[in-house]
PDB file of N, CA and C in Angstrom:
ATOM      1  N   UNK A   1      24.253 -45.048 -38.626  1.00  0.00           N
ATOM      2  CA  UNK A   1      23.970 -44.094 -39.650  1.00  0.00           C
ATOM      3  C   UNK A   1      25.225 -43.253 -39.869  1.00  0.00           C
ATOM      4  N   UNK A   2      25.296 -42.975 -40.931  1.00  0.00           N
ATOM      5  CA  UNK A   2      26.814 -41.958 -41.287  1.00  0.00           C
ATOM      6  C   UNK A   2      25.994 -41.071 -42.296  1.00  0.00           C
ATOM      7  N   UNK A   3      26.477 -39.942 -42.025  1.00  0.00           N
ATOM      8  CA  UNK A   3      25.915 -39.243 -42.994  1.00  0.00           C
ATOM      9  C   UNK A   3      27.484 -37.600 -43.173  1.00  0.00           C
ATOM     10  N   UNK A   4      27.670 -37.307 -44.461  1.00  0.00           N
ATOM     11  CA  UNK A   4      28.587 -36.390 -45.205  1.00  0.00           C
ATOM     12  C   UNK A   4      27.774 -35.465 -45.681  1.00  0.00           C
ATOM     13  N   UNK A   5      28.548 -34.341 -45.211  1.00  0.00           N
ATOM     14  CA  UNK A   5      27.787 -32.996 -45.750  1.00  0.00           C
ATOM     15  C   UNK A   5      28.470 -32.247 -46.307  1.00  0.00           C
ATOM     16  N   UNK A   6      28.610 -32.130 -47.873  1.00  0.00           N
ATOM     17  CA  UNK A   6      29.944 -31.510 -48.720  1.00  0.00           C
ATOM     18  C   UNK A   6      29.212 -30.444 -49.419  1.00  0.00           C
ATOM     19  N   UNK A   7      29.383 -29.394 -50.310  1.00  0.00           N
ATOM     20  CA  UNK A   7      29.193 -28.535 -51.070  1.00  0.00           C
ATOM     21  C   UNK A   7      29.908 -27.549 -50.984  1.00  0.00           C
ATOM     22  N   UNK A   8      29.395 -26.704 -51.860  1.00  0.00           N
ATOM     23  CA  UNK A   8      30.448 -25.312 -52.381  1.00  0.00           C
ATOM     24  C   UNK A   8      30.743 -24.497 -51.208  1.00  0.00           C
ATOM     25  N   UNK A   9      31.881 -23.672 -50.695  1.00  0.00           N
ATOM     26  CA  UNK A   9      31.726 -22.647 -49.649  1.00  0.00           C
ATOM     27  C   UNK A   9      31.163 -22.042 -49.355  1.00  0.00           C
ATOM     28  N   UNK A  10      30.584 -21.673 -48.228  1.00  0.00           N
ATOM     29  CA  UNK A  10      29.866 -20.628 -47.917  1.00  0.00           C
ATOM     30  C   UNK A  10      28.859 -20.735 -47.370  1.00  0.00           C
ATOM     31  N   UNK A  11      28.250 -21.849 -47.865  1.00  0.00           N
ATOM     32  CA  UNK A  11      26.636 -22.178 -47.942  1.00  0.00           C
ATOM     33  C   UNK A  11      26.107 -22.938 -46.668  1.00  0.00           C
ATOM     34  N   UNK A  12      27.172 -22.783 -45.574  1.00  0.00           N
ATOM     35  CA  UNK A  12      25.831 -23.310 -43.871  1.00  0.00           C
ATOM     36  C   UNK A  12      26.362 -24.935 -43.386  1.00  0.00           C
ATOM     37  N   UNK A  13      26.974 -25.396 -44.717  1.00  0.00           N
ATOM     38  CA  UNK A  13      27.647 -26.775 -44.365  1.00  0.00           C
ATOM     39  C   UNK A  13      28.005 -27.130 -42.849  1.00  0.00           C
ATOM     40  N   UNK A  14      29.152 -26.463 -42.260  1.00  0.00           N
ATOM     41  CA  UNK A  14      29.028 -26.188 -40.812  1.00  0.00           C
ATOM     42  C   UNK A  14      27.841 -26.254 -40.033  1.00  0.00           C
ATOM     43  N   UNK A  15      27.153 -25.459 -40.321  1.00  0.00           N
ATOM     44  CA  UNK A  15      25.988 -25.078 -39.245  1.00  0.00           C
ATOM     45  C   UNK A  15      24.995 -26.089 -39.519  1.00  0.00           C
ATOM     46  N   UNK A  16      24.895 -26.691 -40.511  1.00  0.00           N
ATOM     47  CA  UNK A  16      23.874 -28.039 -40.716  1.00  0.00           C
ATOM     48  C   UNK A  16      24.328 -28.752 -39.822  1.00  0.00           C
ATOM     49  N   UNK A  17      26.206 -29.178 -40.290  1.00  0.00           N
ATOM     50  CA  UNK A  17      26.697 -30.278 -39.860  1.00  0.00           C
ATOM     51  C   UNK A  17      26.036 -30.321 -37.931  1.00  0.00           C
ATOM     52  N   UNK A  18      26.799 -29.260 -37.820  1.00  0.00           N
ATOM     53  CA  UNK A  18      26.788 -29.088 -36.303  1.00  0.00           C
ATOM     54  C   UNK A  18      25.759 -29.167 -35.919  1.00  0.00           C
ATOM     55  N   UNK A  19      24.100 -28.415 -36.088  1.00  0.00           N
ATOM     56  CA  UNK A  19      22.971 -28.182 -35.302  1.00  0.00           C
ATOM     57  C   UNK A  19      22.838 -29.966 -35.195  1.00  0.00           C
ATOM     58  N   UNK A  20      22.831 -30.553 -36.543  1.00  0.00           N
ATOM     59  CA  UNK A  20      22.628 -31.897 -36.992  1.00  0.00           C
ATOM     60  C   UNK A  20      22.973 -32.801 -35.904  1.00  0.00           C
ATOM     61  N   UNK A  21      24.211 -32.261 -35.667  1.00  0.00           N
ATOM     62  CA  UNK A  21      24.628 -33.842 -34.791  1.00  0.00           C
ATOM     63  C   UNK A  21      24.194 -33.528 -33.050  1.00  0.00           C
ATOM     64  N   UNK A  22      24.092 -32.218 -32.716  1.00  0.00           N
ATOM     65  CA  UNK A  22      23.794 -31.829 -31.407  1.00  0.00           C
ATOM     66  C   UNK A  22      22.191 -32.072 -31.201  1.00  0.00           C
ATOM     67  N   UNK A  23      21.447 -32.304 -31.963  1.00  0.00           N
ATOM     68  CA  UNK A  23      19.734 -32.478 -32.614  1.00  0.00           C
ATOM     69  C   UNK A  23      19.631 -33.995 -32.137  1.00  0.00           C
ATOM     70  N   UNK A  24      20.834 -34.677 -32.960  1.00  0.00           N
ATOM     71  CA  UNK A  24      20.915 -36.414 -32.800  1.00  0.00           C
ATOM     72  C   UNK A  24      21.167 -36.604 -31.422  1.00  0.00           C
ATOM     73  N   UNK A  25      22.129 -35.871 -31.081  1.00  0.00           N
ATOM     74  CA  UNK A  25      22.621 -36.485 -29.800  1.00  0.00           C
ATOM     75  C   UNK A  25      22.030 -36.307 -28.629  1.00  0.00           C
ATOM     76  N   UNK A  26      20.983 -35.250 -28.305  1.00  0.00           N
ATOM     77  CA  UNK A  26      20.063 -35.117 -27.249  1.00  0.00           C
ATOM     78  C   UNK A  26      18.587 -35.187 -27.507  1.00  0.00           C
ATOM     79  N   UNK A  27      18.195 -35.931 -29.065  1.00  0.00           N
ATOM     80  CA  UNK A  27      17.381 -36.586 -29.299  1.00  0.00           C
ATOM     81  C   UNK A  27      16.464 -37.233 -28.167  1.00  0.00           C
ATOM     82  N   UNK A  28      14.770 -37.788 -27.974  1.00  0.00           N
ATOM     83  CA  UNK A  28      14.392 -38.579 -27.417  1.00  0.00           C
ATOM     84  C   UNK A  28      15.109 -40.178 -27.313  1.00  0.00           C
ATOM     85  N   UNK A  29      15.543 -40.490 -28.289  1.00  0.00           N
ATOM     86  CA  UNK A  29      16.731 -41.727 -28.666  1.00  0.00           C
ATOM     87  C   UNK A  29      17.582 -41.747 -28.809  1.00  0.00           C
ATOM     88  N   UNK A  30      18.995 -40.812 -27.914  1.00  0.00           N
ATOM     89  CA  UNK A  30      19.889 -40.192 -27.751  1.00  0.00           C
ATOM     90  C   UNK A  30      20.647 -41.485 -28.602  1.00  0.00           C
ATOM     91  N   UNK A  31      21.440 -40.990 -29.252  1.00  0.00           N
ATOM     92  CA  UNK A  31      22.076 -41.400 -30.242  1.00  0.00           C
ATOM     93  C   UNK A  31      23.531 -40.905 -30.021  1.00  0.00           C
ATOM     94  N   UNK A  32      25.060 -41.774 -30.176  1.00  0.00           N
ATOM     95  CA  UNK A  32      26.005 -41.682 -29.716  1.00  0.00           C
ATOM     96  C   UNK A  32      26.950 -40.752 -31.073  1.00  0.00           C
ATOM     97  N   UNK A  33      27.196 -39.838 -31.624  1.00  0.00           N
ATOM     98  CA  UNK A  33      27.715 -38.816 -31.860  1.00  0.00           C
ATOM     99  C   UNK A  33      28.970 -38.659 -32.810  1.00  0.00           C
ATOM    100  N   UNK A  34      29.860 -38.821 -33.238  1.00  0.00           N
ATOM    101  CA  UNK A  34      30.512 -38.685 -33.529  1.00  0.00           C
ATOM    102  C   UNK A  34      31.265 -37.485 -35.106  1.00  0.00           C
ATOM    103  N   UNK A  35      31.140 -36.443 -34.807  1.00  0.00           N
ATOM    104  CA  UNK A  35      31.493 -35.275 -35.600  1.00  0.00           C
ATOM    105  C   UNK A  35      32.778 -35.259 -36.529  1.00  0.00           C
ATOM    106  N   UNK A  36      32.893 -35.080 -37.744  1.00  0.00           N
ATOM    107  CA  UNK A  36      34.642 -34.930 -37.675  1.00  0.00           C
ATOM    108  C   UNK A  36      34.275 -33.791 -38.887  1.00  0.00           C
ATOM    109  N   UNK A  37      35.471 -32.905 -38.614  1.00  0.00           N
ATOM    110  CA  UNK A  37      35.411 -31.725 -39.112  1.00  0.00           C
ATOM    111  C   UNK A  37      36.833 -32.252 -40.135  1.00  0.00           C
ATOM    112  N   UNK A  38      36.389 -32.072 -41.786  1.00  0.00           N
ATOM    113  CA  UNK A  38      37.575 -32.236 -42.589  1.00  0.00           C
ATOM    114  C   UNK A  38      37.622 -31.028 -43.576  1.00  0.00           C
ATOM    115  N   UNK A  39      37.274 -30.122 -42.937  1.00  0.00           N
ATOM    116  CA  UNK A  39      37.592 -28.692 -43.262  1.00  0.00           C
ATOM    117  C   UNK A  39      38.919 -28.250 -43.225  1.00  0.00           C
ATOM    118  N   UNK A  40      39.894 -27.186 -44.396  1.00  0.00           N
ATOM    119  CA  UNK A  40      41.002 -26.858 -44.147  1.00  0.00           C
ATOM    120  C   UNK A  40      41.278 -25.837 -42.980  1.00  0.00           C
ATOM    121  N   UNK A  41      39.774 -25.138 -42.950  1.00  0.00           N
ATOM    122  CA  UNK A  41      39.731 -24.140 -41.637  1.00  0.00           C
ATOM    123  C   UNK A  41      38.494 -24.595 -40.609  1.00  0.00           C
ATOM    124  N   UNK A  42      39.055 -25.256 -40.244  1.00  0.00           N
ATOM    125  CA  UNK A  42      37.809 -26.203 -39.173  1.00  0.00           C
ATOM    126  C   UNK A  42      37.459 -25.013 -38.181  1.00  0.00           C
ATOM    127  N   UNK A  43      35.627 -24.887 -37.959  1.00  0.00           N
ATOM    128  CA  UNK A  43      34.963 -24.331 -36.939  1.00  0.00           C
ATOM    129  C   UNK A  43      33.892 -25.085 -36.664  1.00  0.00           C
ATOM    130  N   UNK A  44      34.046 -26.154 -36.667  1.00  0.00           N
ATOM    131  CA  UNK A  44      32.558 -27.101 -36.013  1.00  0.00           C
ATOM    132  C   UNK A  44      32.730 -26.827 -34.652  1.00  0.00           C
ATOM    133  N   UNK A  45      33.959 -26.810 -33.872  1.00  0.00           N
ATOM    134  CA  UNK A  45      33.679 -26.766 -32.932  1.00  0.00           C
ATOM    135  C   UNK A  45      32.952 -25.165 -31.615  1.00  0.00           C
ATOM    136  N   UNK A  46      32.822 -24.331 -32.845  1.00  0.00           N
ATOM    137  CA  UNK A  46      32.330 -23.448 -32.471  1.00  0.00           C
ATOM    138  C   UNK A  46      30.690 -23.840 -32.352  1.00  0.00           C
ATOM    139  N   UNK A  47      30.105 -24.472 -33.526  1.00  0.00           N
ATOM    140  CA  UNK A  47      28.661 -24.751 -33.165  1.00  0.00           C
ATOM    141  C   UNK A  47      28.304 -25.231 -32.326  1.00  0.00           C
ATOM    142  N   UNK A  48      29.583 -26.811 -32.391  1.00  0.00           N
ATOM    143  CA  UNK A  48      28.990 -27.904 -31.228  1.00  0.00           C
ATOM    144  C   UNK A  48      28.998 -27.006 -29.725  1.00  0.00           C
ATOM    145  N   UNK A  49      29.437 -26.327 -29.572  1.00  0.00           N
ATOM    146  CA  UNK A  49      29.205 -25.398 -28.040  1.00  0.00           C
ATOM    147  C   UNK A  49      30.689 -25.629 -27.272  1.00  0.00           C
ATOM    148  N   UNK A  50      31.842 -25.874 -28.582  1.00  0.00           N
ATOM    149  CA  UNK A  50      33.218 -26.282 -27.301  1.00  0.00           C
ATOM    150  C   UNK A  50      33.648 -25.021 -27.395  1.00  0.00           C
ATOM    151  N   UNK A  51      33.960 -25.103 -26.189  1.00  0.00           N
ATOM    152  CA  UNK A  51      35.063 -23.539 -25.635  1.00  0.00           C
ATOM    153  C   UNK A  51      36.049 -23.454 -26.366  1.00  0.00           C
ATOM    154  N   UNK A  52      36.344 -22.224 -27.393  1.00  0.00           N
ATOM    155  CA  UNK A  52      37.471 -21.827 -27.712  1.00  0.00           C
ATOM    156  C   UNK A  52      38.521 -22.337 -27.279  1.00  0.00           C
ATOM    157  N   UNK A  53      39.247 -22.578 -26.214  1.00  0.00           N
ATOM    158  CA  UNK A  53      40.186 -22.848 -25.276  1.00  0.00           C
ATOM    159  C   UNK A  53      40.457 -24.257 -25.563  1.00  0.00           C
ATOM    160  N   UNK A  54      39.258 -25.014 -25.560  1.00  0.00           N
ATOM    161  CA  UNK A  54      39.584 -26.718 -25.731  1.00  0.00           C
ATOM    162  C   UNK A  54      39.453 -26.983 -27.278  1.00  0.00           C
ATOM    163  N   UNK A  55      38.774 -26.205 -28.161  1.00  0.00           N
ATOM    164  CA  UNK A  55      38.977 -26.348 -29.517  1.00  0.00           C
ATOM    165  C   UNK A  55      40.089 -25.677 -30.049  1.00  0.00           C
ATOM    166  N   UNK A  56      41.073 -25.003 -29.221  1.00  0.00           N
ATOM    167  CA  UNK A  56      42.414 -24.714 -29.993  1.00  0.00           C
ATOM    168  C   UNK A  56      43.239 -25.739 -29.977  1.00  0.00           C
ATOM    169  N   UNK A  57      42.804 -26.773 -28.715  1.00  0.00           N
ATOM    170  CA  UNK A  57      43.867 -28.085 -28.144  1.00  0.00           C
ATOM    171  C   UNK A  57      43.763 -28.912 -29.057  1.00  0.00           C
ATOM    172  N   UNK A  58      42.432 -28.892 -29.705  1.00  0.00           N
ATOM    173  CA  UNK A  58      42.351 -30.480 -30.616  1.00  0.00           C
ATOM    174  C   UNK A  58      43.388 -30.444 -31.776  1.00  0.00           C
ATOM    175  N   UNK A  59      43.720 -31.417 -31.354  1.00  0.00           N
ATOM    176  CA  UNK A  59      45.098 -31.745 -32.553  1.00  0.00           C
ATOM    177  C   UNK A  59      44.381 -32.315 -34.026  1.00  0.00           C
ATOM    178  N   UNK A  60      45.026 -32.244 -35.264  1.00  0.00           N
ATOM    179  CA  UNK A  60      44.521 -32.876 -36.362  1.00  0.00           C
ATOM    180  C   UNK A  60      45.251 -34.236 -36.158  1.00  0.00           C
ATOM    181  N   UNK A  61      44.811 -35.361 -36.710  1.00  0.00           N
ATOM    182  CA  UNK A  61      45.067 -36.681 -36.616  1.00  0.00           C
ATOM    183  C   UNK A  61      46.759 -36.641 -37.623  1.00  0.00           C
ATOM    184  N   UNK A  62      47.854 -37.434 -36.849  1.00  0.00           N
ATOM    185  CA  UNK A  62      48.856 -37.170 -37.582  1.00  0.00           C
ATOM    186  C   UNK A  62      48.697 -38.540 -38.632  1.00  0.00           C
ATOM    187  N   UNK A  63      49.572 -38.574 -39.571  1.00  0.00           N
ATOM    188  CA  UNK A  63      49.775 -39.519 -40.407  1.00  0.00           C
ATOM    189  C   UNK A  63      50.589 -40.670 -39.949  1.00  0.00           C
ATOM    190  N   UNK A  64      50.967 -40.505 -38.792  1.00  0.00           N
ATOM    191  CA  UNK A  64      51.445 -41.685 -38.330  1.00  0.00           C
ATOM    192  C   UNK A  64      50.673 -42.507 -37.816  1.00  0.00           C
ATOM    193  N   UNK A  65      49.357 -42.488 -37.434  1.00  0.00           N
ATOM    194  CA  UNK A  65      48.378 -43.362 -37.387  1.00  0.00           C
ATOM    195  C   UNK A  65      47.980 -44.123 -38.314  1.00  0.00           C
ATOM    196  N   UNK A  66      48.582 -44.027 -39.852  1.00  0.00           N
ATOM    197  CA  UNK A  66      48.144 -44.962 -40.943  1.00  0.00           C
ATOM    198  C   UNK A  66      49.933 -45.534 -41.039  1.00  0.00           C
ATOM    199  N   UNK A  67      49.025 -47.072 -41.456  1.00  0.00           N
ATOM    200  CA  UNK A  67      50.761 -47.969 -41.472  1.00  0.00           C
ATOM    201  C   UNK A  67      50.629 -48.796 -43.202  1.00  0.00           C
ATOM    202  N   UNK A  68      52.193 -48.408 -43.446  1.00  0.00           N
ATOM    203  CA  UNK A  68      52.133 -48.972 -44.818  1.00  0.00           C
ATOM    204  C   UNK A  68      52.389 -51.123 -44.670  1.00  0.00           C
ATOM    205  N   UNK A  69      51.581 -51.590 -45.231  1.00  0.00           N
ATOM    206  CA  UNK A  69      51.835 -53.199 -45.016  1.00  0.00           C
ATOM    207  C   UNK A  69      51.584 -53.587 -46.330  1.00  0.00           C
ATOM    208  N   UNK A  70      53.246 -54.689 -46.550  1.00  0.00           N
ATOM    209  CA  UNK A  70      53.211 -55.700 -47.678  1.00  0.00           C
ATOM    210  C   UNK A  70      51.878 -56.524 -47.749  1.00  0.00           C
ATOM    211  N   UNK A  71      51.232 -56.862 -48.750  1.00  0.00           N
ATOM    212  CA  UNK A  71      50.855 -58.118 -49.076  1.00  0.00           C
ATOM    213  C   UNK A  71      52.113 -59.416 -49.776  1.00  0.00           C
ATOM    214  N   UNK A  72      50.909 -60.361 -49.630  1.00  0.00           N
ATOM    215  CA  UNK A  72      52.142 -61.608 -50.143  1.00  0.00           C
ATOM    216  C   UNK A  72      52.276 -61.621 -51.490  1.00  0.00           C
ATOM    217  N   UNK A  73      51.670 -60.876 -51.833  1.00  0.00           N
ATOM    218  CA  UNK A  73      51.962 -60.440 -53.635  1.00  0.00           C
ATOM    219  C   UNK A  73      53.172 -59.764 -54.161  1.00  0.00           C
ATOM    220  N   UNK A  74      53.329 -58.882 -52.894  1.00  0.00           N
ATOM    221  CA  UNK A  74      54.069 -58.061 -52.986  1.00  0.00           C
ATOM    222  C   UNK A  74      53.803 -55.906 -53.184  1.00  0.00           C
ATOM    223  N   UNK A  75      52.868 -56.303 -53.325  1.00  0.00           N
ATOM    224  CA  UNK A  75      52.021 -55.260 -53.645  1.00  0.00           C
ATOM    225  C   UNK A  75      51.644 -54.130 -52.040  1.00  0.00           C
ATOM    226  N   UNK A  76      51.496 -53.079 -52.120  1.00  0.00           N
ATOM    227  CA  UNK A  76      51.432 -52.286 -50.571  1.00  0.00           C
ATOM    228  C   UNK A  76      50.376 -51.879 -50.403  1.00  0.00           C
ATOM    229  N   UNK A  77      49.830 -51.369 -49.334  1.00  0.00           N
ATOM    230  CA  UNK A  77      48.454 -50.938 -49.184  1.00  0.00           C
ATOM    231  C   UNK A  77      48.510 -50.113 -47.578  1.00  0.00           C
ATOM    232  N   UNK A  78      48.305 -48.917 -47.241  1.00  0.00           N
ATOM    233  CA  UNK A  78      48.145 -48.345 -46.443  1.00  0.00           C
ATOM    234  C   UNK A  78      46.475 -48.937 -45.842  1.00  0.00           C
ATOM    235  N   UNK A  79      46.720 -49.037 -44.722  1.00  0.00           N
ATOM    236  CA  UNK A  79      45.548 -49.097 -43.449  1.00  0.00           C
ATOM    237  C   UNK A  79      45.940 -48.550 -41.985  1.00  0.00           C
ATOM    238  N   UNK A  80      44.605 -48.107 -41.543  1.00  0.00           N
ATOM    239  CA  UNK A  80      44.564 -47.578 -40.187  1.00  0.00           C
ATOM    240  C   UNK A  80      44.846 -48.247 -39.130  1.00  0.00           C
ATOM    241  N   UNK A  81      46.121 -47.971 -38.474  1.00  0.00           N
ATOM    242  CA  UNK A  81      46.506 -49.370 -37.545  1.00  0.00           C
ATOM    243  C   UNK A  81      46.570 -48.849 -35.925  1.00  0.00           C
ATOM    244  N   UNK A  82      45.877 -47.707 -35.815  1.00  0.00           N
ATOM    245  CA  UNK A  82      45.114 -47.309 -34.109  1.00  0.00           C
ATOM    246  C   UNK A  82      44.202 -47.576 -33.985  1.00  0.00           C
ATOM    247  N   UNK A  83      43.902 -48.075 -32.439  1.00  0.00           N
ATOM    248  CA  UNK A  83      42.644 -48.409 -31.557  1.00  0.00           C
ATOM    249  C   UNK A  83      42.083 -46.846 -31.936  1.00  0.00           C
ATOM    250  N   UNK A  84      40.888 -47.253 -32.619  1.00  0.00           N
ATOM    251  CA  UNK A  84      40.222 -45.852 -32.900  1.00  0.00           C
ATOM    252  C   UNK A  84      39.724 -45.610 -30.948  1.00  0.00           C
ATOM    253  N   UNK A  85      38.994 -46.156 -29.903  1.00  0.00           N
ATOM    254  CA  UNK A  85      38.666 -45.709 -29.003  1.00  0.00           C
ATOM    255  C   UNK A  85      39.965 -44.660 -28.578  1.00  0.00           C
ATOM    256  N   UNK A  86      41.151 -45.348 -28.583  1.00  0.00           N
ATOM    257  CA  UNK A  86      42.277 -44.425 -28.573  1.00  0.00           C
ATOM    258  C   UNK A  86      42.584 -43.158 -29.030  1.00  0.00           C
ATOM    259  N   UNK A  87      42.137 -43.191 -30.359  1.00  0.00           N
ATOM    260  CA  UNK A  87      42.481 -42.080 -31.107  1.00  0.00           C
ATOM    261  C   UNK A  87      41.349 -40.820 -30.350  1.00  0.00           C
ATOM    262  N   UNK A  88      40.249 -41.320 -30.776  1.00  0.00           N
ATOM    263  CA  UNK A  88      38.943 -40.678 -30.302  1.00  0.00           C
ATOM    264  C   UNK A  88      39.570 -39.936 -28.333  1.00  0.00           C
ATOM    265  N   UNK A  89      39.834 -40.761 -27.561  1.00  0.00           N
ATOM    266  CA  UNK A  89      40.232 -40.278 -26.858  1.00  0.00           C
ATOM    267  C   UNK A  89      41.739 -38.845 -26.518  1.00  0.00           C
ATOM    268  N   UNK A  90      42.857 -39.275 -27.321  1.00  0.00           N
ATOM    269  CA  UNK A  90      43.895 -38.553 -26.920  1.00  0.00           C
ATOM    270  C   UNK A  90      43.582 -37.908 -28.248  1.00  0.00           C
ATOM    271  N   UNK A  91      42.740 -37.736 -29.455  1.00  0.00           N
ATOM    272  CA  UNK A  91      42.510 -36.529 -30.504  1.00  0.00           C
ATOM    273  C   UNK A  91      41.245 -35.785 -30.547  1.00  0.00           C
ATOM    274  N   UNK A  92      40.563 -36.358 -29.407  1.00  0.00           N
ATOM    275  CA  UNK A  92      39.321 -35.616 -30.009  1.00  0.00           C
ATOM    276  C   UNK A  92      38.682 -34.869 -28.765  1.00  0.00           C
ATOM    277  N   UNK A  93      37.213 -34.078 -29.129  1.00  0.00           N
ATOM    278  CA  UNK A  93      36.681 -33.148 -27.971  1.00  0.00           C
ATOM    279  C   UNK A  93      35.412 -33.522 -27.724  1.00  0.00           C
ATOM    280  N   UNK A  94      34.769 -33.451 -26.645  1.00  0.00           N
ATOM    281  CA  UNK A  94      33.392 -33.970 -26.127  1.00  0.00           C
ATOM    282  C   UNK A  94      32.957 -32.440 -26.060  1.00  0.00           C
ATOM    283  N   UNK A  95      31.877 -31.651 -26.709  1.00  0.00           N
ATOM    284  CA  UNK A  95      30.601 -31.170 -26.700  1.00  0.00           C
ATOM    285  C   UNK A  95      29.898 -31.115 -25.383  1.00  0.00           C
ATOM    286  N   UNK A  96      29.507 -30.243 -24.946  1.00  0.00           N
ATOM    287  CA  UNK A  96      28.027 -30.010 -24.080  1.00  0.00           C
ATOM    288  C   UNK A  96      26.985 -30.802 -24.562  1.00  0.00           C
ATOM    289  N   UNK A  97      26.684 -31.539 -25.695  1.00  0.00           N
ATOM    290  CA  UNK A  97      25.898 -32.559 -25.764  1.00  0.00           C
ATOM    291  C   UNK A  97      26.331 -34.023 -25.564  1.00  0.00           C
ATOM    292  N   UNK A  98      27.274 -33.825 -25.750  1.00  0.00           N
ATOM    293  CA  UNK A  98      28.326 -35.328 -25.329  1.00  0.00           C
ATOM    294  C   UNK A  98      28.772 -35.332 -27.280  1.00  0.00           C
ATOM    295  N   UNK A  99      28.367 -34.812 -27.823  1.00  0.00           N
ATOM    296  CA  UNK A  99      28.962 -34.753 -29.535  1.00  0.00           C
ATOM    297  C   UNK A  99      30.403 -34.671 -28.881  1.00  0.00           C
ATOM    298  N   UNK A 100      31.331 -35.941 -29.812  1.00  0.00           N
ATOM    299  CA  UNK A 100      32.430 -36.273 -29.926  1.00  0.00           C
ATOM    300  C   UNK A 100      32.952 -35.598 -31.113  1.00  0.00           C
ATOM    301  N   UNK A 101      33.912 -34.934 -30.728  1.00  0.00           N
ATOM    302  CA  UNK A 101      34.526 -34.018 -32.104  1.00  0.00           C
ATOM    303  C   UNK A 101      35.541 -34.609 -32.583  1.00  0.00           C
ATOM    304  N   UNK A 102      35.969 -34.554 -33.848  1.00  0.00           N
ATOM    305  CA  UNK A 102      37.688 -34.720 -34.435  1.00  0.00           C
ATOM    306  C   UNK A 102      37.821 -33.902 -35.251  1.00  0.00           C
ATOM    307  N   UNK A 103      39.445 -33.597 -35.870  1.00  0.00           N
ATOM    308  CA  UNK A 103      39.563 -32.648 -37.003  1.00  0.00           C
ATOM    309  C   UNK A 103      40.274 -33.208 -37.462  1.00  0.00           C
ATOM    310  N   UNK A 104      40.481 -33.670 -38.489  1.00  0.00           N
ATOM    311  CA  UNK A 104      40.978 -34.560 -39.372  1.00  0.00           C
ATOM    312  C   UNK A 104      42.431 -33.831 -40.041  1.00  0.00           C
ATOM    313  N   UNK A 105      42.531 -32.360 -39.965  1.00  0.00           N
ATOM    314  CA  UNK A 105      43.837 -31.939 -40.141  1.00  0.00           C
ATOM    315  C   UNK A 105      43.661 -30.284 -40.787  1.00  0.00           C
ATOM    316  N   UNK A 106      44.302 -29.675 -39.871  1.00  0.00           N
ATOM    317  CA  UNK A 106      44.693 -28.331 -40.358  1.00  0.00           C
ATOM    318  C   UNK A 106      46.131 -27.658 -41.223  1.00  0.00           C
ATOM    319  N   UNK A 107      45.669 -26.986 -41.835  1.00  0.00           N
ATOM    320  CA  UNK A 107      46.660 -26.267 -42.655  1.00  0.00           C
ATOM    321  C   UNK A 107      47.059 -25.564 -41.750  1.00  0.00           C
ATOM    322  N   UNK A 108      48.686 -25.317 -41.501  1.00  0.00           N
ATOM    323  CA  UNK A 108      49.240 -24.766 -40.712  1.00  0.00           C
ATOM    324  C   UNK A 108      49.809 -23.405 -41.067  1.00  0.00           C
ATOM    325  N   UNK A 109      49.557 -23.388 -42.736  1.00  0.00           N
ATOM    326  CA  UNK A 109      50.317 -22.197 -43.247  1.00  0.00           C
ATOM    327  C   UNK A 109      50.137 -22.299 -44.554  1.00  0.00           C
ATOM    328  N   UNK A 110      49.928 -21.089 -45.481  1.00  0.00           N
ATOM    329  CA  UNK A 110      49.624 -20.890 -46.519  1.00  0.00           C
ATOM    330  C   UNK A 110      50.745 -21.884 -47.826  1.00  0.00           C
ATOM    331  N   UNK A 111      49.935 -22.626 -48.719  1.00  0.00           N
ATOM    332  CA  UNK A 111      50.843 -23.984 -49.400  1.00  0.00           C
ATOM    333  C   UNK A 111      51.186 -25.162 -48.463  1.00  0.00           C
ATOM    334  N   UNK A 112      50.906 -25.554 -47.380  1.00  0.00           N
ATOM    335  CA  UNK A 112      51.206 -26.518 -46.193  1.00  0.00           C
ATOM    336  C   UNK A 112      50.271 -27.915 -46.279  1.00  0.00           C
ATOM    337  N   UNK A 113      48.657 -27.031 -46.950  1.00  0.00           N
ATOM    338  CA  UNK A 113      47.641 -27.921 -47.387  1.00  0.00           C
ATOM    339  C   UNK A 113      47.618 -28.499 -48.119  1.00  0.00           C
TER     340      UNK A 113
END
């Protein structure tokens, strides 16, 4: 199941997202988790229950994880060329529910985004 939760600011998006996936994941049919926050000011990890401390560590995914490759046409096409278990491991945060976090990328500074 995949499910996206987009709308206007303000409106709880976060706090859906988050109760949502911590709901799934300690479910009677515990269900395996996976969160990604693609917010310019990411705080999921405040819902999911991660410590300040380990949600300052999570890095945003760099762009060097996507690789540009010819076709025989000649023509280019960017694809994702990391072992996602990899990525998931050295980018992302495990939750008090076992919810697997990512942040897909922060603005580092005002115009940066």
């Amino acid at each position: 199941m995949r499910l996206a939760i987009a709308g206007k600011g303000g409106t709880g998006k976060t706090t859906i997202a988050g109760t949502l996936a911590r709901v799934l994941a300690r479910s009677a049919a515990p269900r395996q988790v996976l969160a990604i926050d693609a917010d310019t000011n990411p705080n999921l990890a405040s819902v999911l229950g991660i410590a300040p401390q380990q949600a300052q560590a999570i890095v945003g995914l760099p762009r060097s994880l996507m690789e540009r490759r010819t076709r025989e046409d000649g023509t280019t096409h960017v694809v994702f060329g990391a072992d996602p278990e990899s990525v998931l491991r050295e980018y992302g945060a495990i939750g008090p529910d076992a919810v697997r976090l990512m942040v897909m990328g922060k603005v580092g500074h005002g115009g940066a985004g």
